[in-house]
Protein backbone atom coordinates (compact mmCIF):
# COMPACT_ATOMS: atom_id res chain seq x y z
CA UNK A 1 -97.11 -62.37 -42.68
CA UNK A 2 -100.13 -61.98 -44.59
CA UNK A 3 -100.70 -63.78 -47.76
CA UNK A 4 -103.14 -63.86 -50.39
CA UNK A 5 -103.53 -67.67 -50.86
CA UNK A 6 -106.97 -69.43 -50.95
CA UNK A 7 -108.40 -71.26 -47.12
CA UNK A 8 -111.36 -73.30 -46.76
CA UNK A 9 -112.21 -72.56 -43.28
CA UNK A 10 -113.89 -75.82 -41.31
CA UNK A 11 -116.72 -74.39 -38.81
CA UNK A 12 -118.07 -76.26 -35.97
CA UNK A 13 -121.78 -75.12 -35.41
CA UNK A 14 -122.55 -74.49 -31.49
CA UNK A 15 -126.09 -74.94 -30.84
CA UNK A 16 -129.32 -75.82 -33.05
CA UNK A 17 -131.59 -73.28 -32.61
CA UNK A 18 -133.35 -70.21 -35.30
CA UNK A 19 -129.98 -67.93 -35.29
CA UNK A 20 -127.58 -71.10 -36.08
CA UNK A 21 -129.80 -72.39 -39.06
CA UNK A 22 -129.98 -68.96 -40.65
CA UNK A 23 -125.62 -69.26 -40.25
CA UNK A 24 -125.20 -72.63 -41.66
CA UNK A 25 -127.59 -72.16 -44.77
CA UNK A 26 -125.40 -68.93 -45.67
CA UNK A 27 -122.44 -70.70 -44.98
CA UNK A 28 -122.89 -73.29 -47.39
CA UNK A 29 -124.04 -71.01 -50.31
CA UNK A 30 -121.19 -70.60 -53.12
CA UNK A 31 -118.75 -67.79 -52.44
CA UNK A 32 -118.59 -67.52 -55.95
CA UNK A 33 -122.27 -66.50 -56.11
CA UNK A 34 -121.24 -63.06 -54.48
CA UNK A 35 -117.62 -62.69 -56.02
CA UNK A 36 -115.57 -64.23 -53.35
CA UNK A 37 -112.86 -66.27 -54.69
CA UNK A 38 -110.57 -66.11 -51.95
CA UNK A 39 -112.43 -67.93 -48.64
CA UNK A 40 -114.27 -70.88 -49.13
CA UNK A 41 -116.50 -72.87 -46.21
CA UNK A 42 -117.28 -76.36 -45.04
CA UNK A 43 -118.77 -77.16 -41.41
CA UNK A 44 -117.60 -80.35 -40.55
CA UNK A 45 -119.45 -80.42 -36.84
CA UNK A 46 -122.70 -79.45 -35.19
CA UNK A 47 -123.05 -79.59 -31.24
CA UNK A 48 -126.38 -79.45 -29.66
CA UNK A 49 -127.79 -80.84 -26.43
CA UNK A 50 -128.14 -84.36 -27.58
CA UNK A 51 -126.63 -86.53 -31.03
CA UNK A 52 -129.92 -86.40 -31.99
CA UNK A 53 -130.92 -82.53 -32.36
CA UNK A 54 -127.76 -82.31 -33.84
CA UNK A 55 -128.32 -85.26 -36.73
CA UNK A 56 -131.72 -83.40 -37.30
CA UNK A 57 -130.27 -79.39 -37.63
CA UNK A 58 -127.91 -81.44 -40.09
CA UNK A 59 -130.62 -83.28 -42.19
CA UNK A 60 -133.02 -80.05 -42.02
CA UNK A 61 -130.01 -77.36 -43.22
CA UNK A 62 -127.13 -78.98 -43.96
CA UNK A 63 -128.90 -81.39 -46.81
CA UNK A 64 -128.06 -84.62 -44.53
CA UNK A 65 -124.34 -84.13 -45.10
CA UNK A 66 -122.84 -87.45 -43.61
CA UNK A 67 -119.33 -85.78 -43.39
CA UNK A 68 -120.63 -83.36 -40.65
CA UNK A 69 -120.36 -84.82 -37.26
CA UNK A 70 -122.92 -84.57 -35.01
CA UNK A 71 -122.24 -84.10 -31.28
CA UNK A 72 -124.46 -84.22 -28.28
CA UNK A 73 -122.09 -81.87 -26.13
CA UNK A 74 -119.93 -78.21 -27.34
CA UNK A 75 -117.12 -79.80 -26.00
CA UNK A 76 -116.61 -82.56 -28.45
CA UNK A 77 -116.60 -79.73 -31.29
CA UNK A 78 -114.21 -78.05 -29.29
CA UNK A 79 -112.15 -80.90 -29.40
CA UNK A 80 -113.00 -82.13 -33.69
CA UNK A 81 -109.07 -81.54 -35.13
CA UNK A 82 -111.33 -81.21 -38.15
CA UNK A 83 -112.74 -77.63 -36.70
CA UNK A 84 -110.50 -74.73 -37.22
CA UNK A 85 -113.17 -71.88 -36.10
CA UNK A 86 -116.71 -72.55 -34.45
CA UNK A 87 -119.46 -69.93 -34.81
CA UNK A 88 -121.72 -69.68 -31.43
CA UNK A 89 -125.16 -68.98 -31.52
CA UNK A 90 -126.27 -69.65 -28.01
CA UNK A 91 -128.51 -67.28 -25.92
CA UNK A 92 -126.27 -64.53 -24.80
CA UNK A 93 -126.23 -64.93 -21.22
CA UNK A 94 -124.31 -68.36 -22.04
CA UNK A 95 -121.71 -66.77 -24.64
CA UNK A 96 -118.83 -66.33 -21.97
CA UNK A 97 -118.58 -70.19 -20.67
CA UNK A 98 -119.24 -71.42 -24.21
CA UNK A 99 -116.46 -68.89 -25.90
CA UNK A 100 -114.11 -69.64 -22.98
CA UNK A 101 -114.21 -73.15 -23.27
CA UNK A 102 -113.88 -72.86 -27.27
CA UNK A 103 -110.78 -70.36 -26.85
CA UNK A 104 -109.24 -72.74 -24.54
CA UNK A 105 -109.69 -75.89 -27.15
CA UNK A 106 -107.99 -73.97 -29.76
CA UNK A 107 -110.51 -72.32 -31.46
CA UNK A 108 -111.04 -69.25 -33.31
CA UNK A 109 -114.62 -68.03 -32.35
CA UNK A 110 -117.21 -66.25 -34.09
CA UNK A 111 -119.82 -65.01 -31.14
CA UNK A 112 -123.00 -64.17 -31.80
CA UNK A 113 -124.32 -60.31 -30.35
CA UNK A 114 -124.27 -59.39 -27.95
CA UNK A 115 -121.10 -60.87 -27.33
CA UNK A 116 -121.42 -60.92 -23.62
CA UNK A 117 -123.75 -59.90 -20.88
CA UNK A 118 -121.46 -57.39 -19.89
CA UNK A 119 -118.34 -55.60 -20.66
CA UNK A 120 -116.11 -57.70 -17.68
CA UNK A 121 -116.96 -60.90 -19.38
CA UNK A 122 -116.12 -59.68 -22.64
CA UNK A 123 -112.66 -58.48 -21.45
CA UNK A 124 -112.01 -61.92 -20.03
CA UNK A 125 -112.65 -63.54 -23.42
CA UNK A 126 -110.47 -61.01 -24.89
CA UNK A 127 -107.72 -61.84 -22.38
CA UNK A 128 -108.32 -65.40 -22.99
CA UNK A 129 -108.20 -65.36 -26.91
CA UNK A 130 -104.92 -63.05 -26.86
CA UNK A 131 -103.19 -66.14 -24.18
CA UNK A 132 -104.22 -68.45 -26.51
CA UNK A 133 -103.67 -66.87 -29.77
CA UNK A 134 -106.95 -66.87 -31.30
CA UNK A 135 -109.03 -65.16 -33.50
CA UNK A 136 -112.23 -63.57 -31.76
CA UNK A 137 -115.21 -61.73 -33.17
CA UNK A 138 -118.59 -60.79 -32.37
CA UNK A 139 -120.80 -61.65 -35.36
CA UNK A 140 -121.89 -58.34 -36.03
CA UNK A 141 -122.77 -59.77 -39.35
CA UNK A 142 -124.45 -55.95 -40.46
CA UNK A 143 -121.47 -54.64 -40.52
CA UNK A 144 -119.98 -56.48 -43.44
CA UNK A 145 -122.58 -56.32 -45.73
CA UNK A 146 -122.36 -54.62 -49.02
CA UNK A 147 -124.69 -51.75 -48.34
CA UNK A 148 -123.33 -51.17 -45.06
CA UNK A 149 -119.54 -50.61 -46.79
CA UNK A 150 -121.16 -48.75 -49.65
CA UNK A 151 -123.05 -46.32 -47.11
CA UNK A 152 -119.88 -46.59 -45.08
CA UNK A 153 -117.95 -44.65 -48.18
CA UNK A 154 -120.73 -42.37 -48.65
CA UNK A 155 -120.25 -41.23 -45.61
CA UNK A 156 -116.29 -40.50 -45.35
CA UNK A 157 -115.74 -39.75 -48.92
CA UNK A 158 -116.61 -35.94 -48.41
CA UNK A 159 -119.47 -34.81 -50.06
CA UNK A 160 -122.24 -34.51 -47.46
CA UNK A 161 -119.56 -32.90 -44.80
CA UNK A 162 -119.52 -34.14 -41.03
CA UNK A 163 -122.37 -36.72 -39.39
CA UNK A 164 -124.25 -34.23 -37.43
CA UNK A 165 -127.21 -36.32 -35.74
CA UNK A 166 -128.56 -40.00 -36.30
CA UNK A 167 -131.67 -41.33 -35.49
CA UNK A 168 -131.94 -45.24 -35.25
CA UNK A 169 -134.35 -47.73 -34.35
CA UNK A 170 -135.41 -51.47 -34.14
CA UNK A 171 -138.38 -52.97 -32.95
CA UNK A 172 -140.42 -55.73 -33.32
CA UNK A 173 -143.91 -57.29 -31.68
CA UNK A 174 -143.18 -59.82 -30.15
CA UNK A 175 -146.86 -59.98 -28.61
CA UNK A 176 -145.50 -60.17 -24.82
CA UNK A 177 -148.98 -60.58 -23.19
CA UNK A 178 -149.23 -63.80 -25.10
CA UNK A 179 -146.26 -65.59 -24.92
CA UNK A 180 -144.66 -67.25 -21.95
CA UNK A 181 -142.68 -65.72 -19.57
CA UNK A 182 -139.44 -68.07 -19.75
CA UNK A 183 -139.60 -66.72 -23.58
CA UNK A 184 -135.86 -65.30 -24.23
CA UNK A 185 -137.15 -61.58 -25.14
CA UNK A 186 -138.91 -61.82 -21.52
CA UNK A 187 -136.71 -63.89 -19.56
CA UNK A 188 -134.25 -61.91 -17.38
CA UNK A 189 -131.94 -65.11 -16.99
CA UNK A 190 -131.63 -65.21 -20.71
CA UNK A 191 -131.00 -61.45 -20.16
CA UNK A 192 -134.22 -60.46 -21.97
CA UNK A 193 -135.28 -57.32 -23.25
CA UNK A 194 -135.53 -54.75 -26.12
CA UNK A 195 -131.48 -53.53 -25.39
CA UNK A 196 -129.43 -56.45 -25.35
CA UNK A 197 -131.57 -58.12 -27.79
CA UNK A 198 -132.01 -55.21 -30.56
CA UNK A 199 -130.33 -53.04 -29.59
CA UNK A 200 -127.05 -53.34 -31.08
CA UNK A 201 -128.89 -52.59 -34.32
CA UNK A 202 -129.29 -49.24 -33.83
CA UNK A 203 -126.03 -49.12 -32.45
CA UNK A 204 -124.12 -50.31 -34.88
CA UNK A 205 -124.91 -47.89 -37.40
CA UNK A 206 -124.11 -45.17 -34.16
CA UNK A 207 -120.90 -47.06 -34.80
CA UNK A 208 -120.26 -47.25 -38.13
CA UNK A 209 -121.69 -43.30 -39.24
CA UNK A 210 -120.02 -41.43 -35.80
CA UNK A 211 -117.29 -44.12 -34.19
CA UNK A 212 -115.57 -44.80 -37.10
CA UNK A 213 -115.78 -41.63 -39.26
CA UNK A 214 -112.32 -40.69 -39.70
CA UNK A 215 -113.05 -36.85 -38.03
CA UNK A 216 -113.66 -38.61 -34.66
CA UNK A 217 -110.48 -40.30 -34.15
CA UNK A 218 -112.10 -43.30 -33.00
CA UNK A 219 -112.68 -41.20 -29.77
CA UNK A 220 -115.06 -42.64 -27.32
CA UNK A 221 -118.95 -41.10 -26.63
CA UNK A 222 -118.28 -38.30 -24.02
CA UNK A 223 -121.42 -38.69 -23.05
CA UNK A 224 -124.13 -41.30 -22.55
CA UNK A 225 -127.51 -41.43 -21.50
CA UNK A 226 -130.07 -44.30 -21.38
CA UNK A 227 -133.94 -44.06 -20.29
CA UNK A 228 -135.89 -47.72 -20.08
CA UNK A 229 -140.17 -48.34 -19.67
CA UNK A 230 -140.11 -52.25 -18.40
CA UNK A 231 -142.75 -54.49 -18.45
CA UNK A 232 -144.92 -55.37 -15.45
CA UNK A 233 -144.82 -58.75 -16.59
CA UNK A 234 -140.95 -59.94 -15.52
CA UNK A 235 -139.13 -56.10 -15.25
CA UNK A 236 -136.87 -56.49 -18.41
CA UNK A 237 -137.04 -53.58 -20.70
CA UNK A 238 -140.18 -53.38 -23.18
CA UNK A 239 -138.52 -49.89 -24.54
CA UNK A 240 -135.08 -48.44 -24.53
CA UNK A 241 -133.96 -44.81 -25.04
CA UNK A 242 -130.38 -44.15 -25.06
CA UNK A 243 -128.33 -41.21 -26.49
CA UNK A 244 -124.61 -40.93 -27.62
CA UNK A 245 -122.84 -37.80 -27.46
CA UNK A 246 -119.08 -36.84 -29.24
CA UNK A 247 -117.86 -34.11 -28.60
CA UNK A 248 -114.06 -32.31 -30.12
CA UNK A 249 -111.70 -32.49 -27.27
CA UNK A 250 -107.83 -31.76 -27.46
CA UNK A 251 -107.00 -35.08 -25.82
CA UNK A 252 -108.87 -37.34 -27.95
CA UNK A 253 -108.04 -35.62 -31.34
CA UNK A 254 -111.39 -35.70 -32.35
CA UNK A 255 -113.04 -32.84 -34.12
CA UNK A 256 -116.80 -34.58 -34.90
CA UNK A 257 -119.32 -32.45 -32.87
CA UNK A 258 -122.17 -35.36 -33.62
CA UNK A 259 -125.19 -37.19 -31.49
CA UNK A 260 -126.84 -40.60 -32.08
CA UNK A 261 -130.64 -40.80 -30.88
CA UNK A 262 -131.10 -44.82 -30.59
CA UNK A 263 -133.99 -46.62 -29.05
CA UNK A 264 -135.12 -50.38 -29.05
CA UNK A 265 -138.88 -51.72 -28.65
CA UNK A 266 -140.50 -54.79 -28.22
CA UNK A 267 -144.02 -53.51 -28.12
CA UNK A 268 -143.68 -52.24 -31.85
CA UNK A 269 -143.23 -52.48 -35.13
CA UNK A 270 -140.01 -51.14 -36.96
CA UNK A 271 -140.51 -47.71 -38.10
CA UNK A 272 -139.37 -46.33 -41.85
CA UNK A 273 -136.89 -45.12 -42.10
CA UNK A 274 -134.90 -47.44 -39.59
CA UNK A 275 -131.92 -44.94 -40.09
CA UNK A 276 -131.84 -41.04 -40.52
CA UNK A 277 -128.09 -39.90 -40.74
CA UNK A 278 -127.76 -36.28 -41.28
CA UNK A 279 -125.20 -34.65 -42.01
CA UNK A 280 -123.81 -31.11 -43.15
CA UNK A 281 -124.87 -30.79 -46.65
CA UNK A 282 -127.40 -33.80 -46.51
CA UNK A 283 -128.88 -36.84 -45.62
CA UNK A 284 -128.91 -40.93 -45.76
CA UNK A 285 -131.91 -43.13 -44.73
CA UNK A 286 -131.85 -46.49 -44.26
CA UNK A 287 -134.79 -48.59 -45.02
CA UNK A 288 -135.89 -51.54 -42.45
CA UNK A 289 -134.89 -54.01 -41.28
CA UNK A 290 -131.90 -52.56 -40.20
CA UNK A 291 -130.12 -55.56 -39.57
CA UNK A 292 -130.21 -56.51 -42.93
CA UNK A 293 -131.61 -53.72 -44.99
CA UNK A 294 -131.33 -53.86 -48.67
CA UNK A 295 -132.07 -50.17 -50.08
CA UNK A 296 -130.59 -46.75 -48.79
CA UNK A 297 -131.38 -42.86 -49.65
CA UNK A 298 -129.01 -40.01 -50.30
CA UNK A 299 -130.12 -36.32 -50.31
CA UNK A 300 -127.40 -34.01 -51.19
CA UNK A 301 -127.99 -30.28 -50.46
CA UNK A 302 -126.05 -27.68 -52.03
CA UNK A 303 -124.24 -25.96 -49.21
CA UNK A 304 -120.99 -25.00 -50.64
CA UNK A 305 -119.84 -28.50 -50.86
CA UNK A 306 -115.68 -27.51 -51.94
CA UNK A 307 -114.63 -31.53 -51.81
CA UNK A 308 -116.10 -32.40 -55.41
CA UNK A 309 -118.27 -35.39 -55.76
CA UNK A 310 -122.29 -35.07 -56.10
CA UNK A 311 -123.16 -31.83 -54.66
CA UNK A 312 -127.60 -31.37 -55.31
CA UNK A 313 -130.13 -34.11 -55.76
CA UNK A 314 -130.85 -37.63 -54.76
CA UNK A 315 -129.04 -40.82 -55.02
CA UNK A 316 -131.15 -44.79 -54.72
CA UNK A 317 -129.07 -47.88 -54.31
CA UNK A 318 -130.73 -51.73 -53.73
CA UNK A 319 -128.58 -54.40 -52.78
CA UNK A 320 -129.29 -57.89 -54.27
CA UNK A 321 -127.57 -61.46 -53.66
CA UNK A 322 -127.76 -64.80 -53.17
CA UNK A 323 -128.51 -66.12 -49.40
CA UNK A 324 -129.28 -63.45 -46.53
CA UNK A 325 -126.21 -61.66 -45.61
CA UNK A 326 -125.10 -64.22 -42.35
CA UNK A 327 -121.96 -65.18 -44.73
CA UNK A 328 -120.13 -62.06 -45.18
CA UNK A 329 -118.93 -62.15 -41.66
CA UNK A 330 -118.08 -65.33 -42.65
CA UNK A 331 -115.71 -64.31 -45.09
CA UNK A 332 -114.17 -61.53 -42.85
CA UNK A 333 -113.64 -64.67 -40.34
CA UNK A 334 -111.89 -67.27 -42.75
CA UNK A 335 -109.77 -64.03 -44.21
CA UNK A 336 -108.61 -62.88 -40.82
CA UNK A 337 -107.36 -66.68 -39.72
CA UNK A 338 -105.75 -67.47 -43.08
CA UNK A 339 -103.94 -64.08 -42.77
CA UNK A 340 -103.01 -64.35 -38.98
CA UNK A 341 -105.02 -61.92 -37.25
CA UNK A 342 -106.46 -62.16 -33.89
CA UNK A 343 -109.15 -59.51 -34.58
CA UNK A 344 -111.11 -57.70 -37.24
CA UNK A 345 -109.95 -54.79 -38.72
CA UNK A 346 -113.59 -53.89 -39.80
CA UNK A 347 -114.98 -55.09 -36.46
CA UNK A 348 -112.60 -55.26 -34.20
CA UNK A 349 -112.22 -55.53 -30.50
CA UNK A 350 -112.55 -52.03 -29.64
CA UNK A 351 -116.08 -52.07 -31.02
CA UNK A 352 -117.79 -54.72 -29.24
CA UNK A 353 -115.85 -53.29 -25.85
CA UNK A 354 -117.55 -49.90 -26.54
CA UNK A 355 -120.79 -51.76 -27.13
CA UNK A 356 -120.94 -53.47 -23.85
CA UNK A 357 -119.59 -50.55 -22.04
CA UNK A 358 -122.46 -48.58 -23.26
CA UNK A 359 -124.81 -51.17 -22.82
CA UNK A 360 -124.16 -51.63 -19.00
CA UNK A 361 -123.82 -47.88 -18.38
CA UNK A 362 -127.82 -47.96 -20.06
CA UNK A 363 -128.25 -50.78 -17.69
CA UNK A 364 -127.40 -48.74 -14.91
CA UNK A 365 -129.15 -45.90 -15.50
CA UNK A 366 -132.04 -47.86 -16.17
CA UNK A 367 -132.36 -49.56 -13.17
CA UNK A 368 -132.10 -52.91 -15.05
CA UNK A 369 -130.16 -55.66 -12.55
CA UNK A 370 -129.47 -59.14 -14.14
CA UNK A 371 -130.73 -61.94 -11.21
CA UNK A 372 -127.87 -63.28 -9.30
CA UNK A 373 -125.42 -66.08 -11.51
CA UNK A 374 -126.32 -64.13 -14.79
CA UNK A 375 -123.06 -62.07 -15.20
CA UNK A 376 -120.32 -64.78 -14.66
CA UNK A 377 -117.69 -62.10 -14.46
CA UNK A 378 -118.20 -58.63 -12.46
């Protein structure tokens, strides 16, 4: 039954690289800091591929903490009694073993996006956590930050109508003629390329604006369509295209008529706006980077708005606080364990299924084929 009581949740860090130090120096700011009084954090491991990366992610992030235990192997985190939930921040293409192996130890497990390479290994995990009675969630860390709830009400309370089309984007230079080949955005054994590695930016917000407004009846896409331009230089996908349609149907219950327009780059800067949601009687834009963004735009138009609320003009809102928004999810982790739950209620299973099934139908129609031994489940 769930209870209100205080946790300090222990975390067990799995792997030393960019994405795991921007986790563990969230992590250890003050919850207090951004009005969290409930949750609390400590990280009591760190695995890497030797003792010695690990000591040195500790000394470089963690302040030198000498009650953190450094391990040369993910297994002997799995196995710390003093680790309750482990947050993974491998390269994607190794998130099955590494979440399998944590769910069988006992863990709860925080997986970094995209959660899998595909949608078969994600069911696994799913099938794994639910034997094992774990929590599992893919760190889709935008999705609990304060301007994405705050746009998320905007959005649902009634004013601007229905979501009628959204526009997304993220991209980023990554100067591919100049970098090597066995680079992760490149690599297609790291399952490089602009969708699984920015795209689910764009589609998140898809997700949060169309998925989850309350019209659609968390309906799936009735349609979707994916278009990719790969580089020459390994034939992983330099640009993504890919379009989600919902459409009303008596089975599903849904009654949103909406489309999301979502593409990926890694040829290009990030456009502004990163999001353009329109709706009935007005619009929200989203300033880059959408992953983190910190200042949104409403427009409200007059259109016989009969809901109450703001019905003409425009309405600015910044977001401001203390560390980069990695710890949120955090929160949303240590809340779900201390109250029992195997999944999110904000982020829950259903999502990150949706995301993976629309990633490999993309895939697909993109002619994009992982080499053999990438996909450990078909």
């Amino acid at each position: 039954m769930a209870t209100s009581k205080t946790i300090t949740l222990r975390w067990g860090i799995i792997s030393t690289g960019w994405i795991a130090s921007c986790f563990i120096k969230d992590l250890l700011v003050d919850p207090k800091s951004r009005n969290v009084h409930d949750v609390a954090h400590k990280v009591t491991a760190v695995g890497s591929r030797t003792v010695e990366r690990a000591k040195e992610f500790i000394d470089k992030f963690a302040n030198g903490d000498q009650s953190i235990a450094p391990y040369g192997t993910y297994q002997e985190v799995f196995d710390d009694k003093n680790v309750d939930a482990v947050y993974i921040g491998t390269p994607h293409t190794v998130h099955y073993e590494t979440a399998l192996d944590a769910i069988k130890a006992g863990k709860h497990v925080l997986c970094e996006k995209p959660v899998t390479s595909n949608a078969a290994e994600l069911r696994s995990l799913l099938a794994a956590a639910k034997e094992h009675k774990v929590f599992f969630m893919e760190a889709m860390w935008t999705r609990f930050q304060p301007l994405a709830l705050e746009v998320k009400r905007i959005a649902e309370e009634g004013s601007l109508g229905k979501p009628v089309v959204l526009h997304a984007d993220l991209s980023g230079d990554f100067d591919v003629e100049n970098i090597p080949k066995t680079h992760r955005i490149l690599d297609p054994n790291l399952g490089g390329g602009a969708l699984l590695d920015l795209g689910p930016y764009p589609l998140v917000w898809a997700i949060i604006a169309l998925y989850e407004n309350p019209a659609n009846n968390k309906a799936q896409p009735t349609t979707i369509t994916g278009n990719m331009l790969k580089t020459p230089l390994t034939g992983v996908d330099s640009s993504t295209a890919f379009t989600l349609s919902f459409s009303p149907t008596e089975t599903s219950g849904s009654s949103l008529a909406a489309q999301a327009i979502l593409s990926c780059s890694i040829t290009l800067d990030a456009p502004k706006p990163g999001v353009t949601i329109r709706f009935e009687r007005g619009t929200i834009t989203i300033d880059p980077p959408i992953y983190c963004p910190k200042l949104f735009k409403v427009s409200y138009l007059n259109k016989g708005n009969k809901s109450g609320g703001a019905t003409e003009g425009t309405l600015e809102r910044t977001f401001e606080y203390v560390g980069k928004g990695w710890h949120f999810q955090a929160d949303e982790v240590a809340r779900c364990v201390r109250d029992g739950k195997l999944e999110s209620d904000s982020w829950g299973h259903d999502k990150s299924l949706l995301e993976m099934y629309i990633f490999d139908e993309v895939r697909k129609q993109g002619g994009y084929i992982f080499p053999p031994g990438v996909e450990k489940v078909v």
